[in-house]
N, C-alpha and C. Protein backbone atom coordinates (compact mmCIF):
# COMPACT_ATOMS: atom_id res chain seq x y z
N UNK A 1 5.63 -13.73 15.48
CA UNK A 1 5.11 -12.62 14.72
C UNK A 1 6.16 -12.27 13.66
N UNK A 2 5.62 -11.87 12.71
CA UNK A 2 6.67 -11.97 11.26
C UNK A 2 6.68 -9.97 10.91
N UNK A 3 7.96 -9.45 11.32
CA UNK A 3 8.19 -8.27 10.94
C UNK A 3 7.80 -8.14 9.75
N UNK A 4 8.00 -8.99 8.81
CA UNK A 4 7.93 -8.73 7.50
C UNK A 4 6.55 -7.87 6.28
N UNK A 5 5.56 -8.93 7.28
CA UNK A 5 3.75 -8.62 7.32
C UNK A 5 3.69 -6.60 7.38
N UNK A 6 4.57 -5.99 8.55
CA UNK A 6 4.34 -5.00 8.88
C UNK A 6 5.35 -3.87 7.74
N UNK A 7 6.12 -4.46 7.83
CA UNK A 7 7.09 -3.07 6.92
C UNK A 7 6.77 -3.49 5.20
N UNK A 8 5.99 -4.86 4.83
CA UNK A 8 5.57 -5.11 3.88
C UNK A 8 4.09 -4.44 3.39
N UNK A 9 3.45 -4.31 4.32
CA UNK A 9 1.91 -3.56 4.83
C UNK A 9 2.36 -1.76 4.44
N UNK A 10 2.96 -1.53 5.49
CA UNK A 10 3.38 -0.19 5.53
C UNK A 10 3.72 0.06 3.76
N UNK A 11 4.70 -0.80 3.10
CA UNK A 11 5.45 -0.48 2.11
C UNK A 11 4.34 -0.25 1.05
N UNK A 12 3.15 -1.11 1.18
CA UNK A 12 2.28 -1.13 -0.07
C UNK A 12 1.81 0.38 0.20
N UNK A 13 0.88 0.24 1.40
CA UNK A 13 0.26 1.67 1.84
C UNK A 13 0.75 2.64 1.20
N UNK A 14 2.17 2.87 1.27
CA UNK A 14 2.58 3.88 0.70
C UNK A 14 2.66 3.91 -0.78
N UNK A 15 2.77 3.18 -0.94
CA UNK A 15 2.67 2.74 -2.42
C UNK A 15 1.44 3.23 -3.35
N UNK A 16 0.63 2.79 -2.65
CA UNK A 16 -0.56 3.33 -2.96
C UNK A 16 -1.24 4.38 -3.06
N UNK A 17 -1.00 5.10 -1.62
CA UNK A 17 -1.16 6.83 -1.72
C UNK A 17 -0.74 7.28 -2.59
N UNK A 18 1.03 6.93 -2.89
CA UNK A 18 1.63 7.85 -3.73
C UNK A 18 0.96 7.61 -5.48
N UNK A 19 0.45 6.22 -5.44
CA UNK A 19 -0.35 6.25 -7.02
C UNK A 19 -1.35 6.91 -7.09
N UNK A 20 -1.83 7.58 -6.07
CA UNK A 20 -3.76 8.05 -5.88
C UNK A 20 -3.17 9.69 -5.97
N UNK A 21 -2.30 9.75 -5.56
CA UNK A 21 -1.76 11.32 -4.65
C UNK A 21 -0.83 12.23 -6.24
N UNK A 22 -0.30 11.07 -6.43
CA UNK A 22 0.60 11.79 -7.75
C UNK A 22 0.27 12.33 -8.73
N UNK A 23 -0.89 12.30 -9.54
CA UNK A 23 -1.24 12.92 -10.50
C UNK A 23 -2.15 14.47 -10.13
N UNK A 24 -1.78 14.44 -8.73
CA UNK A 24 -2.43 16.10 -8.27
C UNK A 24 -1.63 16.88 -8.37
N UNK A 25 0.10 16.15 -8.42
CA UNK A 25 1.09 17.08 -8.53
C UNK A 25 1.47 17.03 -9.44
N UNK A 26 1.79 16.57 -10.62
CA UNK A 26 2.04 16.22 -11.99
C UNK A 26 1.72 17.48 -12.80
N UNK A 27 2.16 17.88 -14.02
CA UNK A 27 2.36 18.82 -14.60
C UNK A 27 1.92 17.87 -15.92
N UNK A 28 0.82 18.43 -16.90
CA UNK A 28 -0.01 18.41 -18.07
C UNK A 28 0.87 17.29 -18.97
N UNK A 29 1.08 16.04 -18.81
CA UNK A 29 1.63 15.12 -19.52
C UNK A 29 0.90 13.77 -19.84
N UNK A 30 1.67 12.94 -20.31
CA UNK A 30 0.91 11.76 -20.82
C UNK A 30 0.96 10.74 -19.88
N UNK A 31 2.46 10.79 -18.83
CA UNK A 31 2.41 10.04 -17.78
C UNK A 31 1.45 10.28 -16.68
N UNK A 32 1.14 11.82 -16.70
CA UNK A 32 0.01 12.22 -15.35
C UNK A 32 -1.06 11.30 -15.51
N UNK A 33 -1.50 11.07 -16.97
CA UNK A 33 -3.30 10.39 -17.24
C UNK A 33 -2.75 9.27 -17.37
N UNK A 34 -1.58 8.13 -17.24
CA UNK A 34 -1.56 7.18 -17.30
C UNK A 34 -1.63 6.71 -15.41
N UNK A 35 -0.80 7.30 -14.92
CA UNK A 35 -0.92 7.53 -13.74
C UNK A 35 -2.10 7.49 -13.14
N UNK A 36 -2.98 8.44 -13.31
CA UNK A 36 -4.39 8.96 -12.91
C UNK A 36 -5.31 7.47 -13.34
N UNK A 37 -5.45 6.73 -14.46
CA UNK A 37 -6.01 5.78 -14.94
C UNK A 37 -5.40 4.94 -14.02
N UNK A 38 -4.66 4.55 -13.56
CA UNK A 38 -4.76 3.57 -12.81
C UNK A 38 -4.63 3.79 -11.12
N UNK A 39 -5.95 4.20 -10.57
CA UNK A 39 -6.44 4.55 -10.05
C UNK A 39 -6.80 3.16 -9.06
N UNK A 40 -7.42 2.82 -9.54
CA UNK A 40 -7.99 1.05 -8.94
C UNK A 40 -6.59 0.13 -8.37
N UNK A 41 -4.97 0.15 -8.92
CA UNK A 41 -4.31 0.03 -8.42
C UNK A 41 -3.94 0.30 -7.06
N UNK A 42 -3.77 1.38 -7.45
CA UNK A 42 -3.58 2.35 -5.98
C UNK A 42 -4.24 1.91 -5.09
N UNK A 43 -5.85 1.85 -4.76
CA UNK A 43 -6.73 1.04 -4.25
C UNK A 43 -5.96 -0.26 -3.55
N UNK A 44 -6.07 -0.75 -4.71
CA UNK A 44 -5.81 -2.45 -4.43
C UNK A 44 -4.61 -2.23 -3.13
N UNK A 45 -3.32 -1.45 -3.64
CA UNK A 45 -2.25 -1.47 -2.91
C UNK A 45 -2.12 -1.50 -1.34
N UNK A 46 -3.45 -0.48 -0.88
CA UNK A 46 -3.72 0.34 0.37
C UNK A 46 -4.80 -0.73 1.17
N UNK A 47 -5.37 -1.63 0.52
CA UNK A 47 -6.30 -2.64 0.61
C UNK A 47 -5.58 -3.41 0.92
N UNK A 48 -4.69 -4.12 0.59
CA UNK A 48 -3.56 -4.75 0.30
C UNK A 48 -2.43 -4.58 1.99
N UNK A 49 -2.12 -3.43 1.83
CA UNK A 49 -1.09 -3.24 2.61
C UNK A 49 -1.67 -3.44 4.35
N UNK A 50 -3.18 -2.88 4.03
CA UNK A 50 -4.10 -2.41 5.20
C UNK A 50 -4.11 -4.03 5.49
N UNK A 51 -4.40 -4.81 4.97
CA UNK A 51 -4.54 -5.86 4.80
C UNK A 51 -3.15 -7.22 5.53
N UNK A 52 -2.05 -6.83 5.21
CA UNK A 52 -0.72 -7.35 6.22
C UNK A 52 -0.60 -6.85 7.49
N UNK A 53 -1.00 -5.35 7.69
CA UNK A 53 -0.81 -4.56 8.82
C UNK A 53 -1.50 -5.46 9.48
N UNK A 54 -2.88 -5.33 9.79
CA UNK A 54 -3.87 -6.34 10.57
C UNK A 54 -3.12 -7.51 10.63
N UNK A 55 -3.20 -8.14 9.67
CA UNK A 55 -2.52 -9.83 10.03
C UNK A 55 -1.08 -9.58 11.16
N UNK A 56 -0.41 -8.63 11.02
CA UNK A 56 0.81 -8.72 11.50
C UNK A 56 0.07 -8.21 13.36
N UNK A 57 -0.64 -7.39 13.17
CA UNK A 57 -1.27 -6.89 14.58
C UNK A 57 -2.11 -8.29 15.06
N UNK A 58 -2.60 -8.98 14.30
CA UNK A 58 -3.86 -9.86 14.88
C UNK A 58 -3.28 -11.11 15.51
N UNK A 59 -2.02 -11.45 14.72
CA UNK A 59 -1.27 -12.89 14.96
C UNK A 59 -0.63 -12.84 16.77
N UNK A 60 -0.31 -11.50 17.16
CA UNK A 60 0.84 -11.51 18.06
C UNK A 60 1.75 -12.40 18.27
N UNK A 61 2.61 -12.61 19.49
CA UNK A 61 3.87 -13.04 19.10
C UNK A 61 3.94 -14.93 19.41
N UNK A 62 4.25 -15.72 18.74
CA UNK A 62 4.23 -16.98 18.96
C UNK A 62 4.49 -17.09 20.30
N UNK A 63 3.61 -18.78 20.71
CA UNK A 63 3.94 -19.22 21.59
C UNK A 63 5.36 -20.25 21.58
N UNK A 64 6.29 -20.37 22.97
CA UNK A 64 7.21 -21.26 22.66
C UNK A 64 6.67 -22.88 23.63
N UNK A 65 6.76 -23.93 22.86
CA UNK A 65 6.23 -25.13 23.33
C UNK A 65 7.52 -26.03 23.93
């Protein structure tokens, strides 16, 4: 089983919230609506991350031969 899948998973996840989540806290600028526009990113990220988590849960731990 590859740690990597999981703290790589986790890492996007967060990644992602924080692109979806940030422009609620943002203050009236040009970065907030650039931010906010990429929206579908954010997405992808959490899709993405959701996406290693499983693999890293589904594989469990090698067999030794």
């Amino acid at each position: 089983m590859n740690p990597n899948f999981l703290y790589r998973g986790i890492a996007c996840i967060v990644i992602g919230a924080a692109v979806l989540l940030a422009p609620r806290f943002m203050g009236e600028t040009g970065l907030r609506e650039t931010i906010a526009g990429s929206y579908l990113v954010g997405w992808f990220a959490i899709v993405l991350g959701a996406g290693l988590v499983v693999t890293h849960l589904t594989r469990g731990p090698k067999r030794r031969r």
